[in-house]
N, C-alpha and C. Protein backbone atom coordinates (compact mmCIF):
# COMPACT_ATOMS: atom_id res chain seq x y z
N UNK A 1 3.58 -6.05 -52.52
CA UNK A 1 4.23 -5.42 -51.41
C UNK A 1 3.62 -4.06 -51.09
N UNK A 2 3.03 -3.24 -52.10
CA UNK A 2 2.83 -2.32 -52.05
C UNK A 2 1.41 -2.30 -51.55
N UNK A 3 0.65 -3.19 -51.70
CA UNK A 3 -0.54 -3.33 -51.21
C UNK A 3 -0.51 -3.75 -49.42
N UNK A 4 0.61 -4.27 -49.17
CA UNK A 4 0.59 -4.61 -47.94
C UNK A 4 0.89 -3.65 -47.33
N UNK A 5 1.52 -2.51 -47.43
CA UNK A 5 2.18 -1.26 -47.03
C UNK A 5 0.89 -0.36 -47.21
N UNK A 6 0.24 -0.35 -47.44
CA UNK A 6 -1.01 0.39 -47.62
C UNK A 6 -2.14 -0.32 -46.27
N UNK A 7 -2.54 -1.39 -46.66
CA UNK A 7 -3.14 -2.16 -45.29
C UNK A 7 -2.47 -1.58 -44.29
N UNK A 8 -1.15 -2.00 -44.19
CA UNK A 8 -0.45 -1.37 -42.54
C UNK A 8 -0.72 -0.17 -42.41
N UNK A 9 -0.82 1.21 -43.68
CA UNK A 9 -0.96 2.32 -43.27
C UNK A 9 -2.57 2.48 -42.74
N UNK A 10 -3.09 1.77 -43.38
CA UNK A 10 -4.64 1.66 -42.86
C UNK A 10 -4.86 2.10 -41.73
N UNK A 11 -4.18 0.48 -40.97
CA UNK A 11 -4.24 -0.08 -39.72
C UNK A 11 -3.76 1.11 -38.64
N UNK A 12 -2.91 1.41 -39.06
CA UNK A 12 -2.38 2.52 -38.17
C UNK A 12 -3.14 3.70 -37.78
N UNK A 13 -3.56 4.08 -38.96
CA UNK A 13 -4.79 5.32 -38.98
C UNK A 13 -5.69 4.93 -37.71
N UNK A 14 -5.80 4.17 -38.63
CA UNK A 14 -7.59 3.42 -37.78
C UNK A 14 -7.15 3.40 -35.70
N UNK A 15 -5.93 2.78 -35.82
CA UNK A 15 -5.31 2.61 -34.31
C UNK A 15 -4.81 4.10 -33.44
N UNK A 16 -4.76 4.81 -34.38
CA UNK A 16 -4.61 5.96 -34.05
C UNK A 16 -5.58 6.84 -33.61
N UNK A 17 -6.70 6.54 -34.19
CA UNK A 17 -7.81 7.19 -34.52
C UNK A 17 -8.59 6.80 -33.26
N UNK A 18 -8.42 5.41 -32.90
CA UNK A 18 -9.22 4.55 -31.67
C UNK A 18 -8.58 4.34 -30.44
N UNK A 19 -7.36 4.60 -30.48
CA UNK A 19 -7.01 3.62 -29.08
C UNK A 19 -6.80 5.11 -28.00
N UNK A 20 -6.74 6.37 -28.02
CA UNK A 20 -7.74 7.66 -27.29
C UNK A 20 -8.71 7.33 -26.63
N UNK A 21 -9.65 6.87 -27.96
CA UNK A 21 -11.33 6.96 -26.97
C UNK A 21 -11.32 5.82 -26.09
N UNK A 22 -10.41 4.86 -26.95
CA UNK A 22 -10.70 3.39 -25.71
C UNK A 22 -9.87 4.14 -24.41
N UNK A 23 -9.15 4.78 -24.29
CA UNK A 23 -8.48 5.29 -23.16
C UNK A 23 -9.12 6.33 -22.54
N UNK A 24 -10.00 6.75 -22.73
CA UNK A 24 -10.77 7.99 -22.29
C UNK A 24 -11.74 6.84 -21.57
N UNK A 25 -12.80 6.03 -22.44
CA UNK A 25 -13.31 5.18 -21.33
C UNK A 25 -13.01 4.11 -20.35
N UNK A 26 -11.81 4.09 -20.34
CA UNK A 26 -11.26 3.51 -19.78
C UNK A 26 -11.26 4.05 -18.37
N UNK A 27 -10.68 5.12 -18.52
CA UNK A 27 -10.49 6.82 -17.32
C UNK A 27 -11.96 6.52 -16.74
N UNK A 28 -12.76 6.68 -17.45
CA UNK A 28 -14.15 6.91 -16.69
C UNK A 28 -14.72 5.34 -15.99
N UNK A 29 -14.40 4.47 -16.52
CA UNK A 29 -14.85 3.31 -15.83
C UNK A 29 -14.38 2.87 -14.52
N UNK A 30 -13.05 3.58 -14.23
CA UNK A 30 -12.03 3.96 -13.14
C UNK A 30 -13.21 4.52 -12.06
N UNK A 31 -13.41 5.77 -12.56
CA UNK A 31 -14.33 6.50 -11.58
C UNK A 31 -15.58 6.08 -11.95
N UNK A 32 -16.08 5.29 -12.64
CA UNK A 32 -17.23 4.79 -12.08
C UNK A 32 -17.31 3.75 -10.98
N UNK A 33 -16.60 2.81 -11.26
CA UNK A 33 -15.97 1.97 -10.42
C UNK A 33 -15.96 2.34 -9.21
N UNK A 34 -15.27 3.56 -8.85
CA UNK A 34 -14.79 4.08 -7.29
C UNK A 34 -16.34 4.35 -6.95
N UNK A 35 -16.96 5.14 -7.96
CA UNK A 35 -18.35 5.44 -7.49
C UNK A 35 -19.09 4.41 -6.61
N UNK A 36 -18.99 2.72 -7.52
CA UNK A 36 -20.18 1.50 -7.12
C UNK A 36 -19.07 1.63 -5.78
N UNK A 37 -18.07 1.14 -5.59
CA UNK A 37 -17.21 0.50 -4.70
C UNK A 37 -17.43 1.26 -3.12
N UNK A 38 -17.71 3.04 -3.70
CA UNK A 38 -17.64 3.56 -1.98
C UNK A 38 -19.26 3.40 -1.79
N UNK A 39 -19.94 3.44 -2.94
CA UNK A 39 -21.43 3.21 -2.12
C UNK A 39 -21.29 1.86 -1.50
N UNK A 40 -20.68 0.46 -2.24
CA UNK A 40 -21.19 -0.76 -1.33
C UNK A 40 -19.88 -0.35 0.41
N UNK A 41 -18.98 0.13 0.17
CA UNK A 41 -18.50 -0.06 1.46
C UNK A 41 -19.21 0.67 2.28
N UNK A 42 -20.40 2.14 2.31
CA UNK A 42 -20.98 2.64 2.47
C UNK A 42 -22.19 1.60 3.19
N UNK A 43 -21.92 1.05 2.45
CA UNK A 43 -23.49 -0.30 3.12
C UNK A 43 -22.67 -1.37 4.13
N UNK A 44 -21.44 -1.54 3.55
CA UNK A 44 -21.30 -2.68 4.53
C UNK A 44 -20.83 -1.86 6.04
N UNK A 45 -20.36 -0.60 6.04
CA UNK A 45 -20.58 0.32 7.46
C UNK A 45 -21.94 0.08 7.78
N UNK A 46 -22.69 0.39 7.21
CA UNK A 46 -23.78 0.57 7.87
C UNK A 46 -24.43 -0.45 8.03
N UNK A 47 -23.58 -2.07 7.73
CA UNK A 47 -24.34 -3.14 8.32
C UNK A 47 -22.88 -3.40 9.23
N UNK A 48 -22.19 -2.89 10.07
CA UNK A 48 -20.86 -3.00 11.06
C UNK A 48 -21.98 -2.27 11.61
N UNK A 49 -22.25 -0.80 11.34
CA UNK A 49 -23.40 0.44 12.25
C UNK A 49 -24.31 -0.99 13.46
N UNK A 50 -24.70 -1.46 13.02
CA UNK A 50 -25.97 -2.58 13.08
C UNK A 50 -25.65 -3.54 14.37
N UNK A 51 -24.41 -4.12 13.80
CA UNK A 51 -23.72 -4.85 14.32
C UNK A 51 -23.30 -4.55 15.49
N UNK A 52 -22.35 -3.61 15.92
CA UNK A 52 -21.79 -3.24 16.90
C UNK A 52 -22.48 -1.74 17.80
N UNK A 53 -23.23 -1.09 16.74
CA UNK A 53 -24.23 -0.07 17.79
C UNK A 53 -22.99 1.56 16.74
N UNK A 54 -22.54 1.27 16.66
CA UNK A 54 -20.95 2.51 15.80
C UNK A 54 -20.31 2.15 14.62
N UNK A 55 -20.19 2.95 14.08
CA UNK A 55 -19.01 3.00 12.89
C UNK A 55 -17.56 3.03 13.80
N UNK A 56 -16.88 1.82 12.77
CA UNK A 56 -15.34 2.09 13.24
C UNK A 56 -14.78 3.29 13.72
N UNK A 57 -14.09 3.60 14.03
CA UNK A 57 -13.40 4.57 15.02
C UNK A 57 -12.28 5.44 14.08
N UNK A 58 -12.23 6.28 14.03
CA UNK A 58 -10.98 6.75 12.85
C UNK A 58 -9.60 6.12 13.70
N UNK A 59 -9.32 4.86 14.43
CA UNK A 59 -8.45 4.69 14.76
C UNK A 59 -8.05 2.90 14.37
N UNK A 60 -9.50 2.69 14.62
CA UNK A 60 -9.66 1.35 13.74
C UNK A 60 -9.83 0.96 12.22
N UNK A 61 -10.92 2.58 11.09
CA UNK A 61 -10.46 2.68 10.02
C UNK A 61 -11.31 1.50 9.63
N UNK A 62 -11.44 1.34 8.26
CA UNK A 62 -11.67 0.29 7.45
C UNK A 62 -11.56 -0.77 7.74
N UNK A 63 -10.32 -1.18 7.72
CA UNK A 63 -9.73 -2.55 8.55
C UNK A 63 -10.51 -2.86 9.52
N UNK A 64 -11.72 -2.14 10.11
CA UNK A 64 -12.29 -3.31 11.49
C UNK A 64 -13.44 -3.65 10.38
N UNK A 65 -13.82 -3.54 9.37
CA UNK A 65 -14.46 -4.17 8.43
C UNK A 65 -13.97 -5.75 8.02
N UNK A 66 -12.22 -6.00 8.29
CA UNK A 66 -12.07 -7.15 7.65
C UNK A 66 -11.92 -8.27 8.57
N UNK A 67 -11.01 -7.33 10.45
CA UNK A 67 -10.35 -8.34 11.02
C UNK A 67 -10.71 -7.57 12.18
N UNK A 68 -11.15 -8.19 13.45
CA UNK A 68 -11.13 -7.84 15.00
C UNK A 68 -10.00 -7.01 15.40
N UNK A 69 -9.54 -5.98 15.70
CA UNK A 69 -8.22 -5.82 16.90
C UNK A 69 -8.90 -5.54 17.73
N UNK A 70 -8.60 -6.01 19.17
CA UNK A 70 -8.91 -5.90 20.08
C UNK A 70 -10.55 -6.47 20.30
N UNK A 71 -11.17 -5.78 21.32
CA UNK A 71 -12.59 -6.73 21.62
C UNK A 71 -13.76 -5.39 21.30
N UNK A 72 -14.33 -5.20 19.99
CA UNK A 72 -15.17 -4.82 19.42
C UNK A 72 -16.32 -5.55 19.68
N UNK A 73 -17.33 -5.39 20.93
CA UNK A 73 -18.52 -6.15 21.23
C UNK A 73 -19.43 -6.06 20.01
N UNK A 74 -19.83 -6.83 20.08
CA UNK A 74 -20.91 -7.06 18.91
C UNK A 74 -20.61 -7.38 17.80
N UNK A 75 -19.32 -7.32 17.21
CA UNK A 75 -18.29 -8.03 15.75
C UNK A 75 -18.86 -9.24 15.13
N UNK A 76 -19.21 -9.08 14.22
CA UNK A 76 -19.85 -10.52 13.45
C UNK A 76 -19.09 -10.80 12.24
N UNK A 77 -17.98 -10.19 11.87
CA UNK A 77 -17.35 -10.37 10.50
C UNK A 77 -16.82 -10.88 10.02
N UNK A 78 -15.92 -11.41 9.08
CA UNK A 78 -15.55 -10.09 8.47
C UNK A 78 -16.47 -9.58 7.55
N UNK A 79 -16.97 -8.37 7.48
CA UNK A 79 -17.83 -8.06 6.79
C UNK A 79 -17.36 -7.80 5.36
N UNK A 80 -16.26 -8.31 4.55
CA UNK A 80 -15.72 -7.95 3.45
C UNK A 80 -14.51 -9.06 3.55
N UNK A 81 -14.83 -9.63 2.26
CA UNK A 81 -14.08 -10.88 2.11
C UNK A 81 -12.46 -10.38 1.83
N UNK A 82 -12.07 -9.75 0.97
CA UNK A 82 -10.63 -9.13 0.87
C UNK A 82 -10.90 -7.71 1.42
N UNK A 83 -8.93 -8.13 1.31
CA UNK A 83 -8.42 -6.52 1.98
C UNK A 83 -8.30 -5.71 0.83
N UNK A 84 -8.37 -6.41 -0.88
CA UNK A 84 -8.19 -5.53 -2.12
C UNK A 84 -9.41 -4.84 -2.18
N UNK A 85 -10.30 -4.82 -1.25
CA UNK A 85 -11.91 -4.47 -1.45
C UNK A 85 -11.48 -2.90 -0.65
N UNK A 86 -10.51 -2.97 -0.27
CA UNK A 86 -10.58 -1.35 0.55
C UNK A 86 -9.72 -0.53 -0.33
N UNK A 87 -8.99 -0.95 -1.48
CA UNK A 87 -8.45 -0.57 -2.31
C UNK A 87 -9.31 0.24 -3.52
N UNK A 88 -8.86 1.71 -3.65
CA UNK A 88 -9.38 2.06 -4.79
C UNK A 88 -9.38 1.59 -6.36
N UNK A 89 -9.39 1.67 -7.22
CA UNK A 89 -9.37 1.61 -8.98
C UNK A 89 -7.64 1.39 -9.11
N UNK A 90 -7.13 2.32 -8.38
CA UNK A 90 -5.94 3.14 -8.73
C UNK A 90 -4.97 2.24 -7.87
N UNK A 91 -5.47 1.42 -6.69
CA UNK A 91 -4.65 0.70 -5.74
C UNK A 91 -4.28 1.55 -4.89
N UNK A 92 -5.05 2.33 -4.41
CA UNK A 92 -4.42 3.16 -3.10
C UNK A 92 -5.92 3.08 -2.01
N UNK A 93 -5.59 3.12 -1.31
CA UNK A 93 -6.52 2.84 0.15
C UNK A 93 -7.65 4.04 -0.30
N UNK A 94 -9.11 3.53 -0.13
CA UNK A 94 -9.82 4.73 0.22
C UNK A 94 -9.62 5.06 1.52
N UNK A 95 -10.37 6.27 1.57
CA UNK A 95 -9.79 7.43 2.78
C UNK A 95 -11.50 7.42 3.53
N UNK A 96 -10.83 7.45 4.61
CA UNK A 96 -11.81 7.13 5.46
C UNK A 96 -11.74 8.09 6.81
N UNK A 97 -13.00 9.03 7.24
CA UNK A 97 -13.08 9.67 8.52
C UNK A 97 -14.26 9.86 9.29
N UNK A 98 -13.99 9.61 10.53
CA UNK A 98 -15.37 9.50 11.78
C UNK A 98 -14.23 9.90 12.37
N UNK A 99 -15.43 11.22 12.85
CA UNK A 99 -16.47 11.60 12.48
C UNK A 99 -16.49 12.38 11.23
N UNK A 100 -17.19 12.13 10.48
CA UNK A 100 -17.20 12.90 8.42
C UNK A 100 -17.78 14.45 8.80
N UNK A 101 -17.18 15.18 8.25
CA UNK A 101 -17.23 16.64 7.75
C UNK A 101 -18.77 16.69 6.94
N UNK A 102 -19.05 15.70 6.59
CA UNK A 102 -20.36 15.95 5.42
C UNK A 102 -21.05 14.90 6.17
N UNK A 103 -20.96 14.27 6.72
CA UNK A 103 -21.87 13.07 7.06
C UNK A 103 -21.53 12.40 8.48
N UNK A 104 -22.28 11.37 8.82
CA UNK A 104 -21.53 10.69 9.85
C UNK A 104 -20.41 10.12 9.74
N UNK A 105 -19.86 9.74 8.50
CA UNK A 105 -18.69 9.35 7.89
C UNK A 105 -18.34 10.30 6.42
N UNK A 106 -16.96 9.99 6.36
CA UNK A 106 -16.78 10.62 4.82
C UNK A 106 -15.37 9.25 4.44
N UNK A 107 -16.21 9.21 2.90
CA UNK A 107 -15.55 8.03 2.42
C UNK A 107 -15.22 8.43 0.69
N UNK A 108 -13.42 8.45 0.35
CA UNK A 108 -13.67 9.37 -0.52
C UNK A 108 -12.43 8.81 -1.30
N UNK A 109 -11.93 8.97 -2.83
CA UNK A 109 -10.42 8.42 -3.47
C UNK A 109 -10.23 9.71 -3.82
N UNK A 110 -9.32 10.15 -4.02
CA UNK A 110 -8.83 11.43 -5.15
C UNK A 110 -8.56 11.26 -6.52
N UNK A 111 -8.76 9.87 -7.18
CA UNK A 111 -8.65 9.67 -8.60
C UNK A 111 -7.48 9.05 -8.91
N UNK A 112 -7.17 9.24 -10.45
CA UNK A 112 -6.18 8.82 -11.04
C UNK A 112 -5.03 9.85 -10.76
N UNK A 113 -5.06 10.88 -10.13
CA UNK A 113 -3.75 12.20 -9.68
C UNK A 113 -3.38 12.06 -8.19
N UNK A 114 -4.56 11.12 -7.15
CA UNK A 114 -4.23 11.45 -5.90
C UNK A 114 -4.01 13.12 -5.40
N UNK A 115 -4.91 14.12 -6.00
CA UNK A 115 -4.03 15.41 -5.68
C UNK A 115 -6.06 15.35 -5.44
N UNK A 116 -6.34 16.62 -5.15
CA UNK A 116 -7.74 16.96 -4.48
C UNK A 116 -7.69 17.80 -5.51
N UNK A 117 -9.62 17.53 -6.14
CA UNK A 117 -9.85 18.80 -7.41
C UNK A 117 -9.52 17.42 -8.79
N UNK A 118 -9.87 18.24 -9.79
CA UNK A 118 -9.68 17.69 -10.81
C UNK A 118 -10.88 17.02 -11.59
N UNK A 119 -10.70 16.76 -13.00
CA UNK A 119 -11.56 16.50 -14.00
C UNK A 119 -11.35 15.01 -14.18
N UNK A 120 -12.62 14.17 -15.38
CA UNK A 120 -12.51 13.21 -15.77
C UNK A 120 -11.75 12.32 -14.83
N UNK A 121 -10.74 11.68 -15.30
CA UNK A 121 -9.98 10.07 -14.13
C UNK A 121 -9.28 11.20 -13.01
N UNK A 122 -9.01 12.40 -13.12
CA UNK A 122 -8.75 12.48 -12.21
C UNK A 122 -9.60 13.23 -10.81
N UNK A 123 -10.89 13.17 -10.81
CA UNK A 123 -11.93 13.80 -10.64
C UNK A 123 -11.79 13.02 -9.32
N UNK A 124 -12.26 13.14 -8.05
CA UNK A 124 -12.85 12.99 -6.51
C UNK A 124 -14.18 12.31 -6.70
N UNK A 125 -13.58 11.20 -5.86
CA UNK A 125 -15.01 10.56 -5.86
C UNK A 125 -15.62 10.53 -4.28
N UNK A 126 -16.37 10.80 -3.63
CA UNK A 126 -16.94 10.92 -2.33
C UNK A 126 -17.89 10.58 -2.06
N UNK A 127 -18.44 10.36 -0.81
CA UNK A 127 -19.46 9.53 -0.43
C UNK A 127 -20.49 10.23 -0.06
N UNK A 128 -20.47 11.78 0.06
CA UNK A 128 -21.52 13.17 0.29
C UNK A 128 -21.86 13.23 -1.30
């Protein structure tokens, strides 16, 4: 019995000791993630750019990436198979503006805090 009570204390150590770092990379695979995700939506604008002669409209937003409203000449899409594809790590919409402050567009999550600023998972990920 006493040997088994020793194993468990082991185990615990050891789980104690590990399940931090697995959570720390965890945090970062988050924002790496957001990283790959706004560069490819980054490309599939700029194959809509192609398509229609413009980037969506800050009134049309992302969404004319998935579905027509109204009569967008030149529309070949949907250029993005789901609507979870406009979704950040975190499940909240990336943020999207045309005309972009840094660019012709700005395409950006605020992290695991949603607040602007911040370190590690909760760090800004942007498309400048």
């Amino acid at each position: 019995m006493i040997e088994l009570l020793v194993v468990l204390a082991i185990l615990v150590l050891l789980a104690t000791l590990t399940v931090p770092q697995v959570i720390k990379y965890l945090d970062r695979a988050k924002t790496d993630a957001a990283r790959v995700e706004i560069d490819n939506l980054g490309a599939t604008l700029d194959i809509f750019r192609l398509d229609v002669g413009r980037y969506p409209t800050q009134a049309e937003g992302l969404n004319a990436l998935i579905r027509q409203d109204g009569a967008i000449k030149g529309w070949s899409g949907p250029y993005l198979k789901k609507k979870e594809m406009l979704l950040d790590p975190w499940d909240r919409p990336y943020r999207y503006k045309f005309p972009g402050e840094h660019g012709e567009y700005d395409l950006s999550t605020l992290g695991a805090d949603d607040a602007e600023g911040g370190e590690g998972a909760n760090r800004d990920v942007v498309s400048w």
